[in-house]
Structure formats: C-alpha cells, structure tokens
PDB file of N, CA and C in Angstrom:
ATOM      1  N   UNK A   1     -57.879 -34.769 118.529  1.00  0.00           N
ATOM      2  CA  UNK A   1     -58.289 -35.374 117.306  1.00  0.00           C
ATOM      3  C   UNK A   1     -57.513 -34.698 116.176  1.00  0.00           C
ATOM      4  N   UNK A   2     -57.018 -35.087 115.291  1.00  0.00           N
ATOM      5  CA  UNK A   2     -56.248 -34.837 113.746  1.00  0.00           C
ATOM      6  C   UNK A   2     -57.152 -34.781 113.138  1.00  0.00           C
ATOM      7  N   UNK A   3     -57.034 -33.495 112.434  1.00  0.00           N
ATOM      8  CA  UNK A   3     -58.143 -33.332 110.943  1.00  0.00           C
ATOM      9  C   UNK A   3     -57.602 -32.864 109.927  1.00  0.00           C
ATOM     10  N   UNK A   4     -56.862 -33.831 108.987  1.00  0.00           N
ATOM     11  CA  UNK A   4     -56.803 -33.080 107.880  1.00  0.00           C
ATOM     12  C   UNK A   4     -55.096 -32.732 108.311  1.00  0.00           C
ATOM     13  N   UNK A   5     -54.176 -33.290 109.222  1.00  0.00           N
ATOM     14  CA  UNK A   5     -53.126 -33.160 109.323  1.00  0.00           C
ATOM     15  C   UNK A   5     -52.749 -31.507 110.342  1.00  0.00           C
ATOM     16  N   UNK A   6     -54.235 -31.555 110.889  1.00  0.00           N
ATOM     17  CA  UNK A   6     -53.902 -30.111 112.014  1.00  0.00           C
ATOM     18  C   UNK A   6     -54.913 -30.795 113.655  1.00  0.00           C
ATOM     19  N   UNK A   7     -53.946 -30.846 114.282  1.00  0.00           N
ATOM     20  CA  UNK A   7     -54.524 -31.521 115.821  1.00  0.00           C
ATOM     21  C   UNK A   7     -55.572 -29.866 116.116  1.00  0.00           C
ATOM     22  N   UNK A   8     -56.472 -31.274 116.606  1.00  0.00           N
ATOM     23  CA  UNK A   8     -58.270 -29.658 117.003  1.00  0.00           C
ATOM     24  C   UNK A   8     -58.472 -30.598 118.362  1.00  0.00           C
ATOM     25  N   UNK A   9     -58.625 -29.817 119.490  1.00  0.00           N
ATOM     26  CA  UNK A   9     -59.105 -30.502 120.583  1.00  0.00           C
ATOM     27  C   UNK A   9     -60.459 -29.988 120.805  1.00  0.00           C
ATOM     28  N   UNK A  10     -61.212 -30.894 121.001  1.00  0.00           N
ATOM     29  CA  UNK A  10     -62.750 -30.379 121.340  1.00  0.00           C
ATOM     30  C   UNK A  10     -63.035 -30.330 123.155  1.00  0.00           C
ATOM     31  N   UNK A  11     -63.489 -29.338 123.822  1.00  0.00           N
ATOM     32  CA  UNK A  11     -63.931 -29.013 125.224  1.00  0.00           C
ATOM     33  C   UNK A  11     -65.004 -28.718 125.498  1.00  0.00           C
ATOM     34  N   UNK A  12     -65.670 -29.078 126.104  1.00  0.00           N
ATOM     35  CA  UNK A  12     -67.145 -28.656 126.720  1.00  0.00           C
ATOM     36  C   UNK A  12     -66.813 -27.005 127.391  1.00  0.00           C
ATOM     37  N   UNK A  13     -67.827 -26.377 127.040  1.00  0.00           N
ATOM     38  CA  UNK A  13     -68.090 -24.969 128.070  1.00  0.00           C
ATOM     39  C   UNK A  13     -68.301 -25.398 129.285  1.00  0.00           C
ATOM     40  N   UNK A  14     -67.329 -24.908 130.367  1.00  0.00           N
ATOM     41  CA  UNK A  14     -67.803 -24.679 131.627  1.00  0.00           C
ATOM     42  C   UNK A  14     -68.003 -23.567 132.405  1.00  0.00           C
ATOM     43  N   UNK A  15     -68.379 -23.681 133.856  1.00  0.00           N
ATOM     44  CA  UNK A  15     -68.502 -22.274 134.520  1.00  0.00           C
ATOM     45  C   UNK A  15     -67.793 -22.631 135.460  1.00  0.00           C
ATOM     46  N   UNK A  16     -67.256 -22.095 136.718  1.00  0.00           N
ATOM     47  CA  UNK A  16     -66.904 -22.400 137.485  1.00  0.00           C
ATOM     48  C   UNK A  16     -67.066 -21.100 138.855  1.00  0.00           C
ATOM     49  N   UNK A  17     -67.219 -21.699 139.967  1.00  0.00           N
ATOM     50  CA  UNK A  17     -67.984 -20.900 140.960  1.00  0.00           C
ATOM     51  C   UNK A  17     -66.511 -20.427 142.112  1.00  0.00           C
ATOM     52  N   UNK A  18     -66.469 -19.142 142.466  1.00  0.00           N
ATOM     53  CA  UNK A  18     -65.005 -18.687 143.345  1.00  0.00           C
ATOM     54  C   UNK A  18     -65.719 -18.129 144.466  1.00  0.00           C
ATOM     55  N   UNK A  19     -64.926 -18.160 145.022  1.00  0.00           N
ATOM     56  CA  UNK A  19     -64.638 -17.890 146.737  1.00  0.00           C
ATOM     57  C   UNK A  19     -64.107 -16.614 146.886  1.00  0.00           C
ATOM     58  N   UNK A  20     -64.493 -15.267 147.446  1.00  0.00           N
ATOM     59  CA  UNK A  20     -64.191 -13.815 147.551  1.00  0.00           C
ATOM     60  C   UNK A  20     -62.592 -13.749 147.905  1.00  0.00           C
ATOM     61  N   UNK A  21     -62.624 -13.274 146.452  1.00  0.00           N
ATOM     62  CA  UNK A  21     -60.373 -12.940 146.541  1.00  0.00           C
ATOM     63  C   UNK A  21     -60.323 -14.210 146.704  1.00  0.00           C
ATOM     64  N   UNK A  22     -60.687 -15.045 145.344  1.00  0.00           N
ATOM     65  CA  UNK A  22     -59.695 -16.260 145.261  1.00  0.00           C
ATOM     66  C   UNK A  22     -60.109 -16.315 144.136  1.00  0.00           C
ATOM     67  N   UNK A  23     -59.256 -17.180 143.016  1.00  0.00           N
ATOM     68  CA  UNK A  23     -59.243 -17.273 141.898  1.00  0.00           C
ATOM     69  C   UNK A  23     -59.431 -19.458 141.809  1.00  0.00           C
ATOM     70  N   UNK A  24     -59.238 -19.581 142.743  1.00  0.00           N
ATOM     71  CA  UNK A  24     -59.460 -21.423 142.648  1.00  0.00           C
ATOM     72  C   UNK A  24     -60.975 -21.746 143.156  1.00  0.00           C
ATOM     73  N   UNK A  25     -61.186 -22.301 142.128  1.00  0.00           N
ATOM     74  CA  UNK A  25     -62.737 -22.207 141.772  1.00  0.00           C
ATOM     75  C   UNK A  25     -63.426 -23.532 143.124  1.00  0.00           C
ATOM     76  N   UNK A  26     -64.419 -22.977 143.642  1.00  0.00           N
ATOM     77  CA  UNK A  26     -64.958 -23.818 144.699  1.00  0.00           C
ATOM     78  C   UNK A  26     -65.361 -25.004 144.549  1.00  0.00           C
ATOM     79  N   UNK A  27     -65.819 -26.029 145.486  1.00  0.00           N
ATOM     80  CA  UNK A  27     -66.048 -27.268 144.973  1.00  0.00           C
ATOM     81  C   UNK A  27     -67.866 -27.868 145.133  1.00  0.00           C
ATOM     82  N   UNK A  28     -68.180 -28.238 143.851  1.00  0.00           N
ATOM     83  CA  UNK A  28     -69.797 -28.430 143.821  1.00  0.00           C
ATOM     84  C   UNK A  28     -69.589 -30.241 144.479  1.00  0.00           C
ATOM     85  N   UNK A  29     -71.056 -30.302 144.801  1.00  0.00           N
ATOM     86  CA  UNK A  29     -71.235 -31.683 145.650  1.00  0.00           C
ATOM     87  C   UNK A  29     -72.070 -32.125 144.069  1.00  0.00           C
ATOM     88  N   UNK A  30     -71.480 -33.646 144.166  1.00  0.00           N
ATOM     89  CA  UNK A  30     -72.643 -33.960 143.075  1.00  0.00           C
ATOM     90  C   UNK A  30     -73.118 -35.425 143.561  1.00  0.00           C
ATOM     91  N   UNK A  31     -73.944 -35.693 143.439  1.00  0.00           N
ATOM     92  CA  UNK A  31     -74.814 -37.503 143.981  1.00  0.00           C
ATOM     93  C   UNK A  31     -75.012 -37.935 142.570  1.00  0.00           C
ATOM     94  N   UNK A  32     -75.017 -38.914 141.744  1.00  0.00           N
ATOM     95  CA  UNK A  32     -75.111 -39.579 140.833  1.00  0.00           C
ATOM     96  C   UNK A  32     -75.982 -40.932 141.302  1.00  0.00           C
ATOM     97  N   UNK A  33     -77.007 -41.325 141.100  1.00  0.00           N
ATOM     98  CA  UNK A  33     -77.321 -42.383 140.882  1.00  0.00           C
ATOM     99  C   UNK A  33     -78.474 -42.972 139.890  1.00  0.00           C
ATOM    100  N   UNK A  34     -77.782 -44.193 139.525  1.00  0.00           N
ATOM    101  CA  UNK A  34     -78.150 -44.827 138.522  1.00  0.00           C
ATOM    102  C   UNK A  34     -79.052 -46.081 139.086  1.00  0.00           C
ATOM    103  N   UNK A  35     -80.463 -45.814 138.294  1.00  0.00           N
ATOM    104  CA  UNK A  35     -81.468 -46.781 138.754  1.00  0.00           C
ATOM    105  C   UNK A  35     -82.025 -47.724 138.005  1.00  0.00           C
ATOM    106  N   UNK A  36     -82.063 -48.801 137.890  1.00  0.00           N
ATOM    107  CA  UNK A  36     -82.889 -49.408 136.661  1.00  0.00           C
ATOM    108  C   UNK A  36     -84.206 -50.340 136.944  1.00  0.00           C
ATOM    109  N   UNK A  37     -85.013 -50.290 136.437  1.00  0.00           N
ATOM    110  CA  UNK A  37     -86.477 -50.715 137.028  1.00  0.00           C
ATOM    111  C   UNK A  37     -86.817 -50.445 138.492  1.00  0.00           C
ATOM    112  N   UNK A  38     -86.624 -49.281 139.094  1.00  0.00           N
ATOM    113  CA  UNK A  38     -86.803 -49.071 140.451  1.00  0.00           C
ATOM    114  C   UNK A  38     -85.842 -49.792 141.415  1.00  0.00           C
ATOM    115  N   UNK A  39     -84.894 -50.223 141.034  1.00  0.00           N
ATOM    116  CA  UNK A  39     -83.821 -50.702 141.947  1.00  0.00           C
ATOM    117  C   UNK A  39     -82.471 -50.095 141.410  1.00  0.00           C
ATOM    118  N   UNK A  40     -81.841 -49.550 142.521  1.00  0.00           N
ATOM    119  CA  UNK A  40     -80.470 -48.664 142.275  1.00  0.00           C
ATOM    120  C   UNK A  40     -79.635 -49.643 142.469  1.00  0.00           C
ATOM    121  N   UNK A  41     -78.846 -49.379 141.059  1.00  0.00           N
ATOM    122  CA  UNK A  41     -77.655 -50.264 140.663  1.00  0.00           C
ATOM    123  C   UNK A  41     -76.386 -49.495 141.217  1.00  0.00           C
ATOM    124  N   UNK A  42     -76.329 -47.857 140.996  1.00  0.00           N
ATOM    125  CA  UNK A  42     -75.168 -47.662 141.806  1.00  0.00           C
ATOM    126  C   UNK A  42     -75.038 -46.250 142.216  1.00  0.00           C
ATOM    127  N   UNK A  43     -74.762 -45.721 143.377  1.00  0.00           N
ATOM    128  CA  UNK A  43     -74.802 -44.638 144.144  1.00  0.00           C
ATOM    129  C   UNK A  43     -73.350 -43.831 144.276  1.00  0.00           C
ATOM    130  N   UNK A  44     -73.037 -42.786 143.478  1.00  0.00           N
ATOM    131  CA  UNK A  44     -71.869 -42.291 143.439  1.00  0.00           C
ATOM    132  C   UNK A  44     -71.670 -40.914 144.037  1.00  0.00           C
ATOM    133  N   UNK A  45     -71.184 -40.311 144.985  1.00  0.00           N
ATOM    134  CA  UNK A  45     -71.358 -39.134 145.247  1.00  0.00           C
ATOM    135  C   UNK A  45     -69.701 -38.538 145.168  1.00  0.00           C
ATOM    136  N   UNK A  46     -69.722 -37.704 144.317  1.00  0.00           N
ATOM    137  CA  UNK A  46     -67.983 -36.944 143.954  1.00  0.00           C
ATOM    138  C   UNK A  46     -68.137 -35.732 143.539  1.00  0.00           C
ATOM    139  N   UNK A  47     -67.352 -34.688 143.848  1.00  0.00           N
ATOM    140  CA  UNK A  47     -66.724 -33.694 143.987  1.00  0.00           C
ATOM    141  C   UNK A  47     -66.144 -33.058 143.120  1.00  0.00           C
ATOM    142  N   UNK A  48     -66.739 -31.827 142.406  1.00  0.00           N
ATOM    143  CA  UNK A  48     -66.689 -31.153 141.446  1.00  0.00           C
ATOM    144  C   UNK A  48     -65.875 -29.812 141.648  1.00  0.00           C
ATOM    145  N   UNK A  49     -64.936 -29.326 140.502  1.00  0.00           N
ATOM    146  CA  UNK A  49     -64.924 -27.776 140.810  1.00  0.00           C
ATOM    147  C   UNK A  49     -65.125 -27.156 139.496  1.00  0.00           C
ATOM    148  N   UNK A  50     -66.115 -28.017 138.841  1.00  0.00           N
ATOM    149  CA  UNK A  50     -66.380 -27.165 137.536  1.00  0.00           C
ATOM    150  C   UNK A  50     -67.455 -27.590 137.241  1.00  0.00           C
ATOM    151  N   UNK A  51     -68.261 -27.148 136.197  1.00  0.00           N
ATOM    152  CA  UNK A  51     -69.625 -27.140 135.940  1.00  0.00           C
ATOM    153  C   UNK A  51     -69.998 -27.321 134.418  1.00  0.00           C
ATOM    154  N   UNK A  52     -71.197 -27.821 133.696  1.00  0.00           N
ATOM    155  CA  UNK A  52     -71.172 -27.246 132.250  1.00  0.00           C
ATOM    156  C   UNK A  52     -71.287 -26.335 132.541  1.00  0.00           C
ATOM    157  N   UNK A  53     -71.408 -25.037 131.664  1.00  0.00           N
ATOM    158  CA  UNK A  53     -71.781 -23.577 131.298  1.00  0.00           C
ATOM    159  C   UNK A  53     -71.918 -23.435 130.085  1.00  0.00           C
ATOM    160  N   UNK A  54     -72.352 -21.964 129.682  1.00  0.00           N
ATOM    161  CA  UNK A  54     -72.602 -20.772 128.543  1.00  0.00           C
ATOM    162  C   UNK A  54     -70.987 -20.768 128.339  1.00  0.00           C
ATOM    163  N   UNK A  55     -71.530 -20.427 126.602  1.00  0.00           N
ATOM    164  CA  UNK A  55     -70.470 -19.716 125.837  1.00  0.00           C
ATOM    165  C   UNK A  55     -70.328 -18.672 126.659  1.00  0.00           C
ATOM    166  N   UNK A  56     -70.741 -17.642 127.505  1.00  0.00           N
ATOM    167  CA  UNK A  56     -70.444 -16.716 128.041  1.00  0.00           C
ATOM    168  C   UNK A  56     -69.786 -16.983 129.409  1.00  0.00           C
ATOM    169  N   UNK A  57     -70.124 -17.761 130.079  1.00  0.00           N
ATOM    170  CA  UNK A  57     -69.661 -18.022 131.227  1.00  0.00           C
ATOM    171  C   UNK A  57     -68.370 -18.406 131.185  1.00  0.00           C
ATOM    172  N   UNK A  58     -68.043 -19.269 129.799  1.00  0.00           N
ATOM    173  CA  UNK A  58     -66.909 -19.948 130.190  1.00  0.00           C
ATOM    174  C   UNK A  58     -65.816 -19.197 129.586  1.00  0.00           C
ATOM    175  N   UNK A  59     -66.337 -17.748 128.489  1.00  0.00           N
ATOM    176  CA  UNK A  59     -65.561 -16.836 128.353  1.00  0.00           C
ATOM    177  C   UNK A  59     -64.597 -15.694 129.517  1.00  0.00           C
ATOM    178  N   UNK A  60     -65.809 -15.575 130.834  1.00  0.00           N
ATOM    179  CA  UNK A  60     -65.610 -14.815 131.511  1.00  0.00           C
ATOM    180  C   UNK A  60     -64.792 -15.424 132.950  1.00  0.00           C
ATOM    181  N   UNK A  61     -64.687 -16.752 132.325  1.00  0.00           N
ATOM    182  CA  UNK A  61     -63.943 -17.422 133.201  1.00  0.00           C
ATOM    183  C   UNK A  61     -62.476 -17.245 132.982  1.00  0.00           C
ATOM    184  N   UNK A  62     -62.063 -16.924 131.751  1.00  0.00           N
ATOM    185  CA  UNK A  62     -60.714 -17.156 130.944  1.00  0.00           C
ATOM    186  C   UNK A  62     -59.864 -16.477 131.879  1.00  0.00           C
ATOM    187  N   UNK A  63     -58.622 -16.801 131.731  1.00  0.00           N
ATOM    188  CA  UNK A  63     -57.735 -16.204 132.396  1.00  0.00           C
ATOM    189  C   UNK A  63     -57.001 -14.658 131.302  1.00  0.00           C
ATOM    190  N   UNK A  64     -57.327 -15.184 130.287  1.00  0.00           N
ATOM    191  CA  UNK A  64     -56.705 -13.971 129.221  1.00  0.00           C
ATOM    192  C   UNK A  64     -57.665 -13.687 128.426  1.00  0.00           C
ATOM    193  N   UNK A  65     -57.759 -12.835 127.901  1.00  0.00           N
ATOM    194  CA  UNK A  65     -59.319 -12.206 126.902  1.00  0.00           C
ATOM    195  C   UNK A  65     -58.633 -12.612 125.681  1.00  0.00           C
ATOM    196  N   UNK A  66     -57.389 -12.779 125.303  1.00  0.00           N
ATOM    197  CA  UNK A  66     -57.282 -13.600 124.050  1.00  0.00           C
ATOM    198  C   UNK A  66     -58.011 -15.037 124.041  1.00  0.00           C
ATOM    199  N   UNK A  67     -57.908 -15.828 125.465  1.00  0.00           N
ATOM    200  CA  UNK A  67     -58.572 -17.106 125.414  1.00  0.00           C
ATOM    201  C   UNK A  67     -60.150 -17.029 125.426  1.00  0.00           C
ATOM    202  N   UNK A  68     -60.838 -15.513 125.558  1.00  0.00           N
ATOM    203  CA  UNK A  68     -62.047 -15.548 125.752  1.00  0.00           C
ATOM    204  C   UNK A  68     -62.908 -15.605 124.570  1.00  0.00           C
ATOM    205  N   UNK A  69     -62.243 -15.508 123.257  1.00  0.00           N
ATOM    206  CA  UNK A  69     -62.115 -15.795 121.691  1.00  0.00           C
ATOM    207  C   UNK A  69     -62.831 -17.062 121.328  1.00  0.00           C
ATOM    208  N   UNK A  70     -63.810 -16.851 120.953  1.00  0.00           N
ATOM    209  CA  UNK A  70     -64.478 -18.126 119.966  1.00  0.00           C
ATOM    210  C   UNK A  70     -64.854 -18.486 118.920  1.00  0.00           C
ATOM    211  N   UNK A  71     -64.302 -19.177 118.257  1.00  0.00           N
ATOM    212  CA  UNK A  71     -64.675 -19.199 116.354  1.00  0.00           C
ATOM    213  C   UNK A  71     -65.250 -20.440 116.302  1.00  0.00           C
ATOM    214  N   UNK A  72     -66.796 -19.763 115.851  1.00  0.00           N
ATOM    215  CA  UNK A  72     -68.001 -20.089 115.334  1.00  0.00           C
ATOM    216  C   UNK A  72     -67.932 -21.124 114.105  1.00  0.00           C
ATOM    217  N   UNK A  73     -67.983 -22.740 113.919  1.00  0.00           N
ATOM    218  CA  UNK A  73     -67.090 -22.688 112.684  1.00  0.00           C
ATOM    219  C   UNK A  73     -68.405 -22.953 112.231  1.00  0.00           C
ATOM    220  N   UNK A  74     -70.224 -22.737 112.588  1.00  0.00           N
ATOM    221  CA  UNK A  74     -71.185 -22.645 112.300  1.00  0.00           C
ATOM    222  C   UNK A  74     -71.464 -20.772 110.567  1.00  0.00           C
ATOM    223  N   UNK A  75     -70.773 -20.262 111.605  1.00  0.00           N
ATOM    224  CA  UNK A  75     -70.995 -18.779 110.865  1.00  0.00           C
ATOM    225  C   UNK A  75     -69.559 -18.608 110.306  1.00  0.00           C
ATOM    226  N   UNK A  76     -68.350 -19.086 110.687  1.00  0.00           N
ATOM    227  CA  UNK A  76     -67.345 -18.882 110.137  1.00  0.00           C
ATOM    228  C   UNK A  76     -66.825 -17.166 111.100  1.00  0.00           C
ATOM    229  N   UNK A  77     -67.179 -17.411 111.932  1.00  0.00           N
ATOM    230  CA  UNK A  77     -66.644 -15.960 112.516  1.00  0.00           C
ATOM    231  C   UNK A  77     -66.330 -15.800 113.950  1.00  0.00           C
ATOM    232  N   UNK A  78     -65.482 -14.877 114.491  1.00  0.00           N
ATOM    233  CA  UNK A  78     -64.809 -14.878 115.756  1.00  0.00           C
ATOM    234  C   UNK A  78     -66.225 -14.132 116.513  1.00  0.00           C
ATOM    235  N   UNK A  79     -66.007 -15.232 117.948  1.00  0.00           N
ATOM    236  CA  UNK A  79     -67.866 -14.334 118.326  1.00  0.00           C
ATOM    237  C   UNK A  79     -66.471 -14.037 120.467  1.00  0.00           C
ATOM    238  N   UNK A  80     -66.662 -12.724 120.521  1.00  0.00           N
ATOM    239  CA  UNK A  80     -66.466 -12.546 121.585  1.00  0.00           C
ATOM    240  C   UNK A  80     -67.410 -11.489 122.675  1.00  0.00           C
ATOM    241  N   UNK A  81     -67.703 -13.101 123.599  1.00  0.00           N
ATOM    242  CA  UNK A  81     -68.577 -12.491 124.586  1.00  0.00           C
ATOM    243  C   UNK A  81     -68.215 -11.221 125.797  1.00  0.00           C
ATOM    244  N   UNK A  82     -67.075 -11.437 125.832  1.00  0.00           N
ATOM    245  CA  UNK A  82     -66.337 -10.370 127.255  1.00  0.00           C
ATOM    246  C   UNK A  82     -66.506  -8.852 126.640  1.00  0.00           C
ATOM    247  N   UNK A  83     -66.368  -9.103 124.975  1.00  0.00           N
ATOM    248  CA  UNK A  83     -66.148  -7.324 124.358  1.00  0.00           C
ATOM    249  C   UNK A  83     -64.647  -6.953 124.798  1.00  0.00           C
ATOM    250  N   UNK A  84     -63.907  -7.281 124.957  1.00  0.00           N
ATOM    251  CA  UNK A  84     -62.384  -7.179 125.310  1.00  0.00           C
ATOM    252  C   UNK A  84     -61.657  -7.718 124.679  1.00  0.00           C
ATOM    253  N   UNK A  85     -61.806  -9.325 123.870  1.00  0.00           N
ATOM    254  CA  UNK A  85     -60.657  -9.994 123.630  1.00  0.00           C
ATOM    255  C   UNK A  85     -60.205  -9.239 122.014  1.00  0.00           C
ATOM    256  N   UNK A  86     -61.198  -8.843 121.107  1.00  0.00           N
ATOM    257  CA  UNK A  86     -61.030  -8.479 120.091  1.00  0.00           C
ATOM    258  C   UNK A  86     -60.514  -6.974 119.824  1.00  0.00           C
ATOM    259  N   UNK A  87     -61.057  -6.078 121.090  1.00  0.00           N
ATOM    260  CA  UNK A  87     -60.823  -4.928 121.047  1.00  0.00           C
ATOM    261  C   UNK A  87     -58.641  -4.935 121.514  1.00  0.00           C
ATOM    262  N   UNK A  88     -58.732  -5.839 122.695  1.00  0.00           N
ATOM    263  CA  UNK A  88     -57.062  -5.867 122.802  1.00  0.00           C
ATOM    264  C   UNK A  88     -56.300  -6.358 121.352  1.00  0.00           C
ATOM    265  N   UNK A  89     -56.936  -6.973 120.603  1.00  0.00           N
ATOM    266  CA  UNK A  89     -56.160  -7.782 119.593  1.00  0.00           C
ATOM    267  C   UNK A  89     -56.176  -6.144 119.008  1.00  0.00           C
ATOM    268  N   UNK A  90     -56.946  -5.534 118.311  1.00  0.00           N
ATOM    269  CA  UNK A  90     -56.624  -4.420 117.270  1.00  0.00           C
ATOM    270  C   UNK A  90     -56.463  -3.296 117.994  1.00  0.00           C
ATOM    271  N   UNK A  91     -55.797  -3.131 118.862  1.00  0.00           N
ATOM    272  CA  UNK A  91     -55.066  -2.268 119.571  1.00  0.00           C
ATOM    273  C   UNK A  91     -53.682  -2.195 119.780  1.00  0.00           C
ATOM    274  N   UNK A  92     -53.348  -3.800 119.591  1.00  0.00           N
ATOM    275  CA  UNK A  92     -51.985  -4.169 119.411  1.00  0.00           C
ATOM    276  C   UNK A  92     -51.417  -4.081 118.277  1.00  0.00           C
ATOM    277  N   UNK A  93     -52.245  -3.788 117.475  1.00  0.00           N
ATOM    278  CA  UNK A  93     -51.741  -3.337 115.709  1.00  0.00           C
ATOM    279  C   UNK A  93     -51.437  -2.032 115.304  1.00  0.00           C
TER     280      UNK A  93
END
C-alpha cells in the first residue's frame, strides 16, 4: 500500500512450529468447513506451515534481531521483544 508517496506493507504476526535441528518450519493440518443452516456448503482440508501468533512469537521467529524490531505507530516507539535487536543496534555505534 502507498501512503503519502512511501510504500508500507502490512503482515499479520505469525508463529511457526520446527522440527529438532531444522530451521523449515513444520507443517500444521487445518480442516475448514463452512456450514450454513446446518448443511455444509464446503469442506476444505490444507496444509499449513505457519500460524497467527504474538508480537513475541513472531519476533523470535526472525531470522535477524534487526528484523525482530517493531514500531508501535500506536505509542510512536520501537518495542523489542527478543531484548537483542536494540541492544545490537547501539553497539554498532
């Protein structure tokens, strides 16, 4: 989306679930169905490897603690859940 002449992409928080010494996140089963007045209109069952999640979860998912960085544009302020991404930034200064 363009705002104001600066592209902002909006993402849902997710979590995602791993497999011991693996970094490719496992796959959730999901069934979907949609019913209307007690008769099912349609039965979908597909294959997930991600999840919603927490602001925290989906921090600790990051691959870099710079990406684990979140600005609040509620409070106007950088909120980091890991405790790492901010401490590497002013260390590099």
């Amino acid at each position: 989306m363009r705002i104001c002449d600066i592209w902002i992409d909006f993402v849902n928080l997710r979590c995602e679930e791993y497999s011991e010494n693996s970094r490719i996140p496992i796959k959730v089963d999901v069934l979907f169905s949609l019913i209307n007045e007690g008769q099912m209109i349609i039965e979908v069952y597909f294959v997930l490897q991600q999840k919603f999640g927490t602001a925290e979860e989906d921090a600790y998912r990051r691959d870099l603690t710079i990406n684990s960085l979140f600005y609040n544009i509620n409070t106007n302020s950088v909120e980091d859940y890991t405790k790492r991404g901010a401490l590497k930034i002013s260390k590099s200064n």
